[in-house]
C-alpha atoms as a PDB file:
ATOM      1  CA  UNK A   1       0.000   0.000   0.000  1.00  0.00           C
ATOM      2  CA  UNK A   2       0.978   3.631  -0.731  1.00  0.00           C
ATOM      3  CA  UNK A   3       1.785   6.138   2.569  1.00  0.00           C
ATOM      4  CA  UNK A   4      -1.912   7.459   1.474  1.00  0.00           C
ATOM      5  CA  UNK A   5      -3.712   3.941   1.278  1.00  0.00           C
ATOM      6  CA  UNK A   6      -2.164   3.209   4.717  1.00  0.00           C
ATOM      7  CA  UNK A   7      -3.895   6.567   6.086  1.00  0.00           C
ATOM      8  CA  UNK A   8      -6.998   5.917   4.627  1.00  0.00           C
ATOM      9  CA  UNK A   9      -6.859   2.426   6.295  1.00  0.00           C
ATOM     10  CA  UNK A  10      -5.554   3.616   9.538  1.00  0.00           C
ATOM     11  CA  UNK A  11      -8.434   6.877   9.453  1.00  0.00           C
ATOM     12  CA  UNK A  12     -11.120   3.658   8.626  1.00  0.00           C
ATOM     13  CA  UNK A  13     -10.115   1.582  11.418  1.00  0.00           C
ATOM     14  CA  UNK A  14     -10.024   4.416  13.914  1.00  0.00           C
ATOM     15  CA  UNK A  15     -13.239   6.083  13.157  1.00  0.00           C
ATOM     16  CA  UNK A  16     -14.956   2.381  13.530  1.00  0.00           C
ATOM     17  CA  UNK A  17     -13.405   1.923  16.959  1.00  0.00           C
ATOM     18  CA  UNK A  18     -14.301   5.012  18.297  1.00  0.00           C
ATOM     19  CA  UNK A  19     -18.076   3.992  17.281  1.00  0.00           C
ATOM     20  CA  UNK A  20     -18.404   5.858  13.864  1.00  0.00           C
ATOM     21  CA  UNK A  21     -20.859   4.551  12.187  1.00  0.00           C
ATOM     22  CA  UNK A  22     -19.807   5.448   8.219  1.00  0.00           C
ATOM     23  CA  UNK A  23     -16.255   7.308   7.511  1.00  0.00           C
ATOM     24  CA  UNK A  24     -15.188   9.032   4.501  1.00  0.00           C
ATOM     25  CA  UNK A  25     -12.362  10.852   2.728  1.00  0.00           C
ATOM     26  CA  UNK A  26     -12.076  13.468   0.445  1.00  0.00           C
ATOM     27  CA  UNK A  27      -9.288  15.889  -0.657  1.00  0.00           C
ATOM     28  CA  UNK A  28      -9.249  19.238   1.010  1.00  0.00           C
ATOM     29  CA  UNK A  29      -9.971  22.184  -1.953  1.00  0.00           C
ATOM     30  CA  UNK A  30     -12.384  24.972  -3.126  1.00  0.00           C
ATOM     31  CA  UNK A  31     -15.550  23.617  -3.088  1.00  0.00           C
ATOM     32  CA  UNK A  32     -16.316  25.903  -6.852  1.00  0.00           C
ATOM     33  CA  UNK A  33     -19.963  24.279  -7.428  1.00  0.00           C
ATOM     34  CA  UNK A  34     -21.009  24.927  -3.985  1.00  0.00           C
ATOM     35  CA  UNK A  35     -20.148  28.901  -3.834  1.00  0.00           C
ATOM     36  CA  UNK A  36     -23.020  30.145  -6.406  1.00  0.00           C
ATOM     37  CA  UNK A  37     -25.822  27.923  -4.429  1.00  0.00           C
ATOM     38  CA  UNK A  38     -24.417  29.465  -1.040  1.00  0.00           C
ATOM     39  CA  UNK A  39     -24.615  33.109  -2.032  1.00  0.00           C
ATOM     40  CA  UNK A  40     -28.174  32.320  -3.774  1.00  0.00           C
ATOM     41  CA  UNK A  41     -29.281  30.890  -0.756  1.00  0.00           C
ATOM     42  CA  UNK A  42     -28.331  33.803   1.513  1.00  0.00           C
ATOM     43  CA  UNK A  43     -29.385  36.511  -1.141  1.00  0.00           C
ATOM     44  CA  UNK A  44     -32.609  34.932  -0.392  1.00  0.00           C
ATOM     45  CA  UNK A  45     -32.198  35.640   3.016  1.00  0.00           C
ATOM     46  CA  UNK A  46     -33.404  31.874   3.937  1.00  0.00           C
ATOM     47  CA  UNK A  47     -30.701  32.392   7.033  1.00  0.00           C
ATOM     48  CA  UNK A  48     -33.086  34.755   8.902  1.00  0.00           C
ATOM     49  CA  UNK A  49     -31.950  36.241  12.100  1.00  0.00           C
ATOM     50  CA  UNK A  50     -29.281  33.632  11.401  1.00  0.00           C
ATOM     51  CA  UNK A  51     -26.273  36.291  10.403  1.00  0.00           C
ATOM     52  CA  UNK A  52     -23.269  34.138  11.722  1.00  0.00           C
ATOM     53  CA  UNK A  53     -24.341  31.953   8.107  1.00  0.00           C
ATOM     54  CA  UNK A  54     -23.030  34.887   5.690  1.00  0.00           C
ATOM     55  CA  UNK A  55     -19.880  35.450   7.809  1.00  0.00           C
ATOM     56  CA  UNK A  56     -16.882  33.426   6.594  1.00  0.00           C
ATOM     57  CA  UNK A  57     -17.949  33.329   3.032  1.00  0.00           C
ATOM     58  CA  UNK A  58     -14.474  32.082   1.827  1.00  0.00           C
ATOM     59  CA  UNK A  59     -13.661  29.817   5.045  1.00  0.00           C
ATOM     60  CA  UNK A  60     -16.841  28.080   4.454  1.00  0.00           C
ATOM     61  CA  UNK A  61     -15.930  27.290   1.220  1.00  0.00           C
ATOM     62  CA  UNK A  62     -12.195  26.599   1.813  1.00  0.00           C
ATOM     63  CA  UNK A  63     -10.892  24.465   4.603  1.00  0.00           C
ATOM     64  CA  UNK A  64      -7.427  24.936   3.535  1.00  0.00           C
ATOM     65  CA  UNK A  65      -8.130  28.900   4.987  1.00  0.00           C
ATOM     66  CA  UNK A  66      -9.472  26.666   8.560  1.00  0.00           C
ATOM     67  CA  UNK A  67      -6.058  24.868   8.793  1.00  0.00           C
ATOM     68  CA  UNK A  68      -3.102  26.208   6.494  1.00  0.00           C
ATOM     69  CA  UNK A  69      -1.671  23.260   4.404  1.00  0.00           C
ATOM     70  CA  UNK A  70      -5.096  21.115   4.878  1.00  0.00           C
ATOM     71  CA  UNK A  71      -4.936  18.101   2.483  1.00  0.00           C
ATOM     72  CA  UNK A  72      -8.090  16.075   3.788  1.00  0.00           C
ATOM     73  CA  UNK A  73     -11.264  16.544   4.476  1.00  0.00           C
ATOM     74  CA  UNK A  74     -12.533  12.874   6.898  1.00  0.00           C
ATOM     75  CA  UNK A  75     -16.591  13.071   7.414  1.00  0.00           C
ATOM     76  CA  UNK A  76     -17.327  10.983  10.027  1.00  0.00           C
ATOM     77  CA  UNK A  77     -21.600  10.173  10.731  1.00  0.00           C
ATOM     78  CA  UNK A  78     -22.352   9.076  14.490  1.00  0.00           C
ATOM     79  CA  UNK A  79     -25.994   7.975  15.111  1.00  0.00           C
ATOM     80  CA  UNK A  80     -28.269   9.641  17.178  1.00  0.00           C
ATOM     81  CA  UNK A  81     -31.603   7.998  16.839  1.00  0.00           C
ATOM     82  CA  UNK A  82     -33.067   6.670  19.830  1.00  0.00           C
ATOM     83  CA  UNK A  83     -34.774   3.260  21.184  1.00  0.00           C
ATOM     84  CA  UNK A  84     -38.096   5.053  21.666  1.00  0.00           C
ATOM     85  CA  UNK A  85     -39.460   8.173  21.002  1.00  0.00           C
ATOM     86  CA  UNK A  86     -40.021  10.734  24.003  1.00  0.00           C
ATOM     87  CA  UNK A  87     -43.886  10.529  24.804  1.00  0.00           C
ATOM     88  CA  UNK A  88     -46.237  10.819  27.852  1.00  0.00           C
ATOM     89  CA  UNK A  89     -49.503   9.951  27.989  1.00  0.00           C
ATOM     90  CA  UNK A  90     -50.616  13.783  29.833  1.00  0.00           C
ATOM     91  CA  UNK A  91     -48.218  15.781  26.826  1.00  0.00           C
ATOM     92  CA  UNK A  92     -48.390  16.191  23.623  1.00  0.00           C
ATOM     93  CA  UNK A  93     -45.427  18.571  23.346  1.00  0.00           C
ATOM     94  CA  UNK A  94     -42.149  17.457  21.274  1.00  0.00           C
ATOM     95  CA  UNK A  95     -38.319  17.609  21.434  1.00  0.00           C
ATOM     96  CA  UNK A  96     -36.246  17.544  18.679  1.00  0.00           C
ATOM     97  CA  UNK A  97     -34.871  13.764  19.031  1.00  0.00           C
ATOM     98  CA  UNK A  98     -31.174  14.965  19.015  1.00  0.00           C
ATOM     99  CA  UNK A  99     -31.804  16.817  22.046  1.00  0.00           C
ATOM    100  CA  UNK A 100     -32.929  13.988  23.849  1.00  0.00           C
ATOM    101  CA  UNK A 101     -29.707  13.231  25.863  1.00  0.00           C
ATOM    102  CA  UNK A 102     -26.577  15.253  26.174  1.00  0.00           C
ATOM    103  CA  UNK A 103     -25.761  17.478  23.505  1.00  0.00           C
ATOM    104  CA  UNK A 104     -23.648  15.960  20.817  1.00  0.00           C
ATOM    105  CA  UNK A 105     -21.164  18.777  20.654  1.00  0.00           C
ATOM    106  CA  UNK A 106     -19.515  17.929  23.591  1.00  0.00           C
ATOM    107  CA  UNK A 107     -19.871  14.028  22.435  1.00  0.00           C
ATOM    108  CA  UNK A 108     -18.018  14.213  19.606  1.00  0.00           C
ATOM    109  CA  UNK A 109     -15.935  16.550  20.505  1.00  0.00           C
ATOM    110  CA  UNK A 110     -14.188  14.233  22.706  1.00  0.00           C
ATOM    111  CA  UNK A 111     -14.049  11.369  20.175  1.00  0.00           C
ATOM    112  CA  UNK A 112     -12.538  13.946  17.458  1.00  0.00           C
ATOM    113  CA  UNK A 113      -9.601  14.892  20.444  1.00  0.00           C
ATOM    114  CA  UNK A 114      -9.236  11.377  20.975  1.00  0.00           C
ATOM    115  CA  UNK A 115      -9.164  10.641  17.403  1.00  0.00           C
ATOM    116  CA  UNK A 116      -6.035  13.381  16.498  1.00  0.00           C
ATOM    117  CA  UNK A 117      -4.312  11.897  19.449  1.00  0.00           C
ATOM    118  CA  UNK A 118      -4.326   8.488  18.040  1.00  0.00           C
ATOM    119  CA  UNK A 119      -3.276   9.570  14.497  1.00  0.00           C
ATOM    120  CA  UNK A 120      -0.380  11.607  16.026  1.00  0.00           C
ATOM    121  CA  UNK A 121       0.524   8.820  17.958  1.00  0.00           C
ATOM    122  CA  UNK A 122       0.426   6.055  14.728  1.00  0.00           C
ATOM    123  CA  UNK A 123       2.218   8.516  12.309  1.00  0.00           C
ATOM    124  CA  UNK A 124       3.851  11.303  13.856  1.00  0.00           C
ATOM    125  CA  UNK A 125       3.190  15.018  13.727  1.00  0.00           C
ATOM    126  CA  UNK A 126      -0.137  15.999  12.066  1.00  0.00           C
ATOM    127  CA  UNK A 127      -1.606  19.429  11.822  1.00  0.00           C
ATOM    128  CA  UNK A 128      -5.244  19.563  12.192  1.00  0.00           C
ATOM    129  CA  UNK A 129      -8.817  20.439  13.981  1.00  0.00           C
ATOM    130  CA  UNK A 130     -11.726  18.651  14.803  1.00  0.00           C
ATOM    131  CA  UNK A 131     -14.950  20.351  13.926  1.00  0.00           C
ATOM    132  CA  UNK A 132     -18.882  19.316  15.282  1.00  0.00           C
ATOM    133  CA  UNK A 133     -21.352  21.864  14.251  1.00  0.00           C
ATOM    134  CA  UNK A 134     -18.740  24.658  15.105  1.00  0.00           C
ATOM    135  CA  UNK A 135     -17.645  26.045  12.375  1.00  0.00           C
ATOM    136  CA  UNK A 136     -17.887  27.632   8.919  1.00  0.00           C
ATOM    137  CA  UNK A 137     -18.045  23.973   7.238  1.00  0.00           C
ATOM    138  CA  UNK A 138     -19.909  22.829   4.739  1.00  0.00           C
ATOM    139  CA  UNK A 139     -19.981  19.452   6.657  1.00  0.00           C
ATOM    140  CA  UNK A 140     -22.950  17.830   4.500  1.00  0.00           C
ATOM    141  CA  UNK A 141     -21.462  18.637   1.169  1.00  0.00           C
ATOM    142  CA  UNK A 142     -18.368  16.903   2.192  1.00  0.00           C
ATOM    143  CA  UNK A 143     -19.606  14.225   3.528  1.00  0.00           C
ATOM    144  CA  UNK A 144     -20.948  13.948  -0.448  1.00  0.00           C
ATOM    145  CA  UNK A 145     -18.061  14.144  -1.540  1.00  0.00           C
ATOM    146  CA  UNK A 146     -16.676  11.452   0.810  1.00  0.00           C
ATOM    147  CA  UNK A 147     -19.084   8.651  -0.397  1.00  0.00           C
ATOM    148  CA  UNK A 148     -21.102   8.503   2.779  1.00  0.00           C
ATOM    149  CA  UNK A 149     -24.835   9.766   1.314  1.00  0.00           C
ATOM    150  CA  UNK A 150     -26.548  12.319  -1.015  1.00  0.00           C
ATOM    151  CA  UNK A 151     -28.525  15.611  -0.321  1.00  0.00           C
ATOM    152  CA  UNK A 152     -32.068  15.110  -0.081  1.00  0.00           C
ATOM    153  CA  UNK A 153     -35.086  17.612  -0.868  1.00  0.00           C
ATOM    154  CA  UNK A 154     -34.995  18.659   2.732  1.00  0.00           C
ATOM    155  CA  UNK A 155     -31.136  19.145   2.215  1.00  0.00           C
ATOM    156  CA  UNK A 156     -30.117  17.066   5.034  1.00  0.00           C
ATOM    157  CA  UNK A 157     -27.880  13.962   3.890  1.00  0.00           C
ATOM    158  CA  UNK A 158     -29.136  10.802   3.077  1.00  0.00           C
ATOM    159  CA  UNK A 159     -27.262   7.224   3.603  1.00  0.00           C
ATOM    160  CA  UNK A 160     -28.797   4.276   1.912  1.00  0.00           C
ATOM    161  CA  UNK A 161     -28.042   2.007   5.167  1.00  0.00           C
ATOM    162  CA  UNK A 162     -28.834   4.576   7.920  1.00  0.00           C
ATOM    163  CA  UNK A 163     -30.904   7.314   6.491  1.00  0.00           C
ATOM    164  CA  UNK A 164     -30.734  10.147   8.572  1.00  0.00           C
ATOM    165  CA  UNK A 165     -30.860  10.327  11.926  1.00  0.00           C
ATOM    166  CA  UNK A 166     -27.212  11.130  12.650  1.00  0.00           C
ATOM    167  CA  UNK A 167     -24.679  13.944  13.138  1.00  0.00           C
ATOM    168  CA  UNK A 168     -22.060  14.759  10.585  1.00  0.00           C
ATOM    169  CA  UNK A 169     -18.334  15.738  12.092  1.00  0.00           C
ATOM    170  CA  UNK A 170     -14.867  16.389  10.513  1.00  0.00           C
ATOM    171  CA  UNK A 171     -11.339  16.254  10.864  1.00  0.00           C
ATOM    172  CA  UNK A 172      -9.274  18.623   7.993  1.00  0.00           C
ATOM    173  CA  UNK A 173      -5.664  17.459   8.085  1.00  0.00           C
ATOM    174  CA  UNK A 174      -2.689  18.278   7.000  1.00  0.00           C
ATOM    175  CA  UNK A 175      -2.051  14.540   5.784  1.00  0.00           C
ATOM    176  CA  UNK A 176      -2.494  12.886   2.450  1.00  0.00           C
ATOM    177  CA  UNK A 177      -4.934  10.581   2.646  1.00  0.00           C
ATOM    178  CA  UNK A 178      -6.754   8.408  -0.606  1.00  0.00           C
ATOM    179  CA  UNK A 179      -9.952   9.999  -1.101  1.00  0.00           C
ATOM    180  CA  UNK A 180     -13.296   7.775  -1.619  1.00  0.00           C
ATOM    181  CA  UNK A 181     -15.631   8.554  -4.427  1.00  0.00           C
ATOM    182  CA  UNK A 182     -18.440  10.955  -4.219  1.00  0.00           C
ATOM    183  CA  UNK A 183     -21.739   9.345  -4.714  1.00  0.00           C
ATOM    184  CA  UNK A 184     -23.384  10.979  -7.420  1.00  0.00           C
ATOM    185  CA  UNK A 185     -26.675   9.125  -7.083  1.00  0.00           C
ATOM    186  CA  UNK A 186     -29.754  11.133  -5.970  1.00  0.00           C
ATOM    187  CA  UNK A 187     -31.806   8.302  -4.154  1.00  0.00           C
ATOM    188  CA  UNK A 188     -34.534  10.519  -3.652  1.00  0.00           C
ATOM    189  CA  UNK A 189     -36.123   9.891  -6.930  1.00  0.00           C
ATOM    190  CA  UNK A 190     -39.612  11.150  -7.386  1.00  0.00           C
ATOM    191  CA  UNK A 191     -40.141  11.159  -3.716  1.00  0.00           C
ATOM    192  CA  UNK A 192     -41.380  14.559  -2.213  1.00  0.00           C
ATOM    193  CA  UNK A 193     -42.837  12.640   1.605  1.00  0.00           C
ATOM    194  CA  UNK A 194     -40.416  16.115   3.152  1.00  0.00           C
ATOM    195  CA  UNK A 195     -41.500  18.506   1.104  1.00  0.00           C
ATOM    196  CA  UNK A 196     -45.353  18.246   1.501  1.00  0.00           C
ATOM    197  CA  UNK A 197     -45.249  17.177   4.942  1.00  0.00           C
ATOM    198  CA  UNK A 198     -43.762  20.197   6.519  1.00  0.00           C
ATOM    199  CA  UNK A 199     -46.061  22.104   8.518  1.00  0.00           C
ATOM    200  CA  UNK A 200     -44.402  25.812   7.719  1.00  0.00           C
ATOM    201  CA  UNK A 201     -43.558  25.147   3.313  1.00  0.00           C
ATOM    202  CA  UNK A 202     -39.726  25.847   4.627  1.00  0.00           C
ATOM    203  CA  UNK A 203     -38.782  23.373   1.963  1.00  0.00           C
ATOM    204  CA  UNK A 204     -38.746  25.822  -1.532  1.00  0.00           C
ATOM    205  CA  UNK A 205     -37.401  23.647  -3.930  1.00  0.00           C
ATOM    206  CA  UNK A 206     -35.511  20.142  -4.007  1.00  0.00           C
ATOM    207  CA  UNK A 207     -32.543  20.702  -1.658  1.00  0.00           C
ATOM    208  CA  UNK A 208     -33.461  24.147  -0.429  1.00  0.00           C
ATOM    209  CA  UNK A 209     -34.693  25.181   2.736  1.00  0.00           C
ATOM    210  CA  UNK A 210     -35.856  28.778   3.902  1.00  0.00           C
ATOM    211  CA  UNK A 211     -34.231  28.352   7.220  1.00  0.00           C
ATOM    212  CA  UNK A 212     -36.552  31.619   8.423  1.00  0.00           C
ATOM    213  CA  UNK A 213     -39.807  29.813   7.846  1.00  0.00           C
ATOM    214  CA  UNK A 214     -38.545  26.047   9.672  1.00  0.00           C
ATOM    215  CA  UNK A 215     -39.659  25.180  12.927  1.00  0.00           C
ATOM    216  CA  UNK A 216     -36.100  24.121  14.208  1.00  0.00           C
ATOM    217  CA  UNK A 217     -35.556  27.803  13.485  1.00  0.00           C
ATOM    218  CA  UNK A 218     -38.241  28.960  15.006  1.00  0.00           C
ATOM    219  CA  UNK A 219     -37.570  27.475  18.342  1.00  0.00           C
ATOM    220  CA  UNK A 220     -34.240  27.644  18.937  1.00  0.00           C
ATOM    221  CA  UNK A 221     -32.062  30.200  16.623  1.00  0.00           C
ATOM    222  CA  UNK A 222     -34.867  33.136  16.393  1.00  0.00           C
ATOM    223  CA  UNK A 223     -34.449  35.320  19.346  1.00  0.00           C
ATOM    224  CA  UNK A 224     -37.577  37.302  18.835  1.00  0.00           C
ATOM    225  CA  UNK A 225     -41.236  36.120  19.665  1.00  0.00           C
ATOM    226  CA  UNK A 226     -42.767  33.651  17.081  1.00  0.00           C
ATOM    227  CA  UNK A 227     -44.602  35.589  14.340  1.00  0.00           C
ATOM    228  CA  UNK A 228     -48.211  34.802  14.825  1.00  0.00           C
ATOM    229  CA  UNK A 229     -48.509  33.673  10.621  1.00  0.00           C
ATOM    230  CA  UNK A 230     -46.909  30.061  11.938  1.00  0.00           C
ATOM    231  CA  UNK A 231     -49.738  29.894  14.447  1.00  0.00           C
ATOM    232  CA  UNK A 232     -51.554  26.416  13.855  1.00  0.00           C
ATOM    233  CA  UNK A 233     -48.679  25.067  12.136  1.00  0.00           C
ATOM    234  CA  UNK A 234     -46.004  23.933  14.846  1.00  0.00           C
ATOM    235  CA  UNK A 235     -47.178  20.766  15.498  1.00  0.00           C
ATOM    236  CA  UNK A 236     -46.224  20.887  19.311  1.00  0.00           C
ATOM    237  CA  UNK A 237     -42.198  21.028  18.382  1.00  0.00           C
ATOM    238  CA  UNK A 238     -41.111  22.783  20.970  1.00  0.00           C
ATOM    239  CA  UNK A 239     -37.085  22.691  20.376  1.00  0.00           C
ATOM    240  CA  UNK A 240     -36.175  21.333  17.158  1.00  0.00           C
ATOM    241  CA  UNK A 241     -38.331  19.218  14.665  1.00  0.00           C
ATOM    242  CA  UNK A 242     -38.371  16.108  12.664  1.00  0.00           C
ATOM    243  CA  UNK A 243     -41.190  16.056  10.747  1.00  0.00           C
ATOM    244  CA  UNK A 244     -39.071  16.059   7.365  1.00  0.00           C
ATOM    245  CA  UNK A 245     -36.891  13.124   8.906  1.00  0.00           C
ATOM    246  CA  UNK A 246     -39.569  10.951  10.052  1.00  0.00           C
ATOM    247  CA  UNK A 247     -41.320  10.726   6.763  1.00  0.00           C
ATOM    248  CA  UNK A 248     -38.437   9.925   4.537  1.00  0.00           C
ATOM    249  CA  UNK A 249     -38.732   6.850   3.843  1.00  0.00           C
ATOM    250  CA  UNK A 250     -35.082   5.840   4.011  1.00  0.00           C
ATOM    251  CA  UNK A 251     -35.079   6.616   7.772  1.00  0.00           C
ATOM    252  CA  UNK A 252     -36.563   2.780   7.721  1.00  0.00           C
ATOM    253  CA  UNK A 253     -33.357   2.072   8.025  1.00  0.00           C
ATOM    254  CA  UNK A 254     -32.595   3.311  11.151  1.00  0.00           C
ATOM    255  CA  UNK A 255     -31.457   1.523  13.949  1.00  0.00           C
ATOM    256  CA  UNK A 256     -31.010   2.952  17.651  1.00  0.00           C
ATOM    257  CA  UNK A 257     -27.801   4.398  18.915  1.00  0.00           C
ATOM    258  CA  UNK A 258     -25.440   3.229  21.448  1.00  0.00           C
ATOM    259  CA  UNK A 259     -24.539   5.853  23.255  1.00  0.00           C
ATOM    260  CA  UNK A 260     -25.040   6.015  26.672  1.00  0.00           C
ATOM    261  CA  UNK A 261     -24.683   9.919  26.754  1.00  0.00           C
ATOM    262  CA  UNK A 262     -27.642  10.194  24.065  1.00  0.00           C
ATOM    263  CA  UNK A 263     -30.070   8.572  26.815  1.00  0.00           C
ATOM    264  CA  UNK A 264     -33.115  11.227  27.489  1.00  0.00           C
ATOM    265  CA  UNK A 265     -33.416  12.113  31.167  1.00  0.00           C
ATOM    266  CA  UNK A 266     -35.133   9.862  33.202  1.00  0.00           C
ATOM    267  CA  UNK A 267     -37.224  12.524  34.488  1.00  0.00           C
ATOM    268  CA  UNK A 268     -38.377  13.977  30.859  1.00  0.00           C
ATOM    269  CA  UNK A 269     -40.487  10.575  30.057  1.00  0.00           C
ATOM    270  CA  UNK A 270     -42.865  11.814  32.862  1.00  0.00           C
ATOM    271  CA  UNK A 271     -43.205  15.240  31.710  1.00  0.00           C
ATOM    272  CA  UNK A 272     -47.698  16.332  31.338  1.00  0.00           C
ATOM    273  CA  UNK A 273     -48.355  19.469  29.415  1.00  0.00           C
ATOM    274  CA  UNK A 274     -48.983  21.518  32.570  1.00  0.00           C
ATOM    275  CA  UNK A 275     -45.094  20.504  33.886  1.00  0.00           C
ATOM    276  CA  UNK A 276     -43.793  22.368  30.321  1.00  0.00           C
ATOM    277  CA  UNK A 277     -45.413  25.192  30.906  1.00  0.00           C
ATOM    278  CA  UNK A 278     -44.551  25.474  34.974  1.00  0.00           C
ATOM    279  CA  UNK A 279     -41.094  24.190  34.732  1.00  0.00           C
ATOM    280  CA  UNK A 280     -38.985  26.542  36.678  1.00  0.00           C
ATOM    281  CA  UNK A 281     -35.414  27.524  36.422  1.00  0.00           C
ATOM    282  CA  UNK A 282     -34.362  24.687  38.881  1.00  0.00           C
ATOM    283  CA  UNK A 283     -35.975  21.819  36.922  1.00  0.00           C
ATOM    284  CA  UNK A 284     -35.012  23.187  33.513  1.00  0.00           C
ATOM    285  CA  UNK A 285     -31.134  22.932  35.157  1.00  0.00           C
ATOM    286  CA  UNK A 286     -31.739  19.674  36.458  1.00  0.00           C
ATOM    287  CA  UNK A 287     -33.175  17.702  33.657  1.00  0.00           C
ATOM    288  CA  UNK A 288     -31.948  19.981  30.658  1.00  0.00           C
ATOM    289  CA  UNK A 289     -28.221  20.267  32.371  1.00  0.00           C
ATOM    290  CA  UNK A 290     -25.358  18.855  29.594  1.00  0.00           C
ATOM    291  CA  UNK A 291     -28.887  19.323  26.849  1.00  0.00           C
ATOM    292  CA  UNK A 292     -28.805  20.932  23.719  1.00  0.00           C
ATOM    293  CA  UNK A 293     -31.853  22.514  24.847  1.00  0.00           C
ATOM    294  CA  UNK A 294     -29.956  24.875  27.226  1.00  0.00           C
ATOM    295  CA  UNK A 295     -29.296  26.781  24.142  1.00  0.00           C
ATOM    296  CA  UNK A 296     -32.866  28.451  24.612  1.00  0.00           C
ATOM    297  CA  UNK A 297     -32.282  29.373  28.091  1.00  0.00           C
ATOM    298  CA  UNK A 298     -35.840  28.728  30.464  1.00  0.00           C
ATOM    299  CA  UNK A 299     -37.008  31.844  28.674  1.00  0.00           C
ATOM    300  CA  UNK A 300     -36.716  30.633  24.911  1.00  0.00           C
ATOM    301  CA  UNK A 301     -38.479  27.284  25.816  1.00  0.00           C
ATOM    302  CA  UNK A 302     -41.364  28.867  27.420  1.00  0.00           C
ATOM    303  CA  UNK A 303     -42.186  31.259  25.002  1.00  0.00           C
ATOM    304  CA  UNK A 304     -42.218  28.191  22.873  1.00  0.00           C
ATOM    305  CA  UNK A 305     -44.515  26.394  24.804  1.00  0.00           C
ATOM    306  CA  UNK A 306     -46.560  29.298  25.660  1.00  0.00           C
ATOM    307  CA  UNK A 307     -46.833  29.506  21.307  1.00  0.00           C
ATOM    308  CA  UNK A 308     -47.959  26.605  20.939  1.00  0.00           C
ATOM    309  CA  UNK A 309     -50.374  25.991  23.982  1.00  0.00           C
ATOM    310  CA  UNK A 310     -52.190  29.882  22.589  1.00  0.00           C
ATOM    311  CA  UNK A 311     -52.824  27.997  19.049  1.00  0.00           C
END
């Protein structure tokens, strides 16, 4: 094997042991196709309130301008989707199911440290960052590019054996790796299940989502109160949503996580309408403490709650 074919095999074996689920390669670069369809998509102003999403126009394009001399690009997919869905028998209100246990940045944040540590310690002196959900990266696009799925019409990405319930991380390197190939299959076919089952029409046209008008938006990234045109059409999301997800019809395919940190508080299961709309600060830090939902603060999740119990 070739110094590059050994990385690759070394990367492979690493991800899998450090409970990956899919792992892919591709070579670090401009990514020239994607740069027209990202200023579109923000001359649209489908980012909302979300302003951090225009900054970093070149880095996001770029990860050699993320980490000088960058030769790789690894995608790495780690499931998230759980045994059971969160449900009580006294509420009807939702959580996103990624939100469920402890949020995944911190996760996989640890497995990427871990991960740079081994490499470093198999081949020497690598250059290199870890990046979750962080940073200006296009992570589903190269995860494309790596082999490991395509973009669907809700522009999330889509793997034939998993579907897609799972978070997308990356380690750009300074070391020459063999790239996979892309997979330049759509898989979607005629199917439109996303598009006409969201609540809010976010979805505009195959693989393009007005960010402003989805409910994940809604409830956690929009700061200000929740314009009264959506009233009626949350569905009782209250952080998050997965009404595009849990139509597709590839998500068949998937199969519960193993991650102990991904397990729901105990005390959430038990949860009746009139708790979510009581909860005080000291329960929200108690049962929400290492959550994803924290990123509403008490305040954000009751003016959710209070949206949707007014419809």
């Amino acid at each position: 094997m070739t110094p590059a074919e050994t990385n690759a095999s070394l990367i492979k074996s690493t991800a899998k042991r450090l409970g990956f689920d899919f792992c892919g390669v591709a070579k670090a670069g401009f990514l020239e196709e994607e740069a027209p369809r990202l200023e579109d998509w923000l001359n649209g102003n489908y980012n909302g309130e979300m302003g951090y999403l225009a900054n970093h126009f070149d880095k996001r394009l770029d990860p050699t301008k993320l980490v000088e001399g960058a030769k790789t690009v690894v995608s790495l997919v780690y499931n998230y989707y759980p045994e059971e869905k969160l449900s009580s028998e006294s509420s009807d209100i939702k959580l996103a199911k990624y939100a469920y246990g402890e949020d995944y940045h911190f996760v996989i944040r640890d497995k990427l440290n871990e991960f740079l540590e081994i490499l470093r310690e198999e081949i020497g002196e690598i250059d290199g960052r870890g990046f979750v959900d962080s940073a200006p990266v296009m992570e589903r696009q190269w995860a494309q590019k790596a082999g490991l799925g395509w973009l669907g019409k809700n522009s999330l990405l889509l793997n034939r054996e998993m579907g897609s319930f799972f978070f997308l991380a990356e380690l750009i390197i300074d070391l020459e790796v063999t790239p996979d190939i892309p997979l330049a299959k759509d898989y979607c076919g005629t199917c439109t299940a996303c598009v006409d089952a969201c609540p809010t029409n976010a979805i505009v046209e195959n693989g393009v989502v007005d960010g402003s008008r989805c409910i994940s938006y809604l409830t956690i990234e929009l700061k200000d109160s929740i314009p009264n045109q959506f009233k009626g059409q949350m569905e009782n999301w209250a952080f998050g949503c997965d009404i595009c997800q849990d139509v597709c019809p590839w998500n068949r395919f998937s199969k519960p996580h193993q991650e102990p940190r991904f397990q729901a508080h105990p005390e959430l299961a038990g949860f009746s309408n009139r708790d979510w709309q009581e909860i005080t600060e000291e329960t929200f830090r108690k049962v929400f403490k290492k959550s994803a939902v924290k990123r509403t603060k008490l305040a954000g999740l009751k003016r959710n709650v209070d949206f949707l119990k007014s419809n």
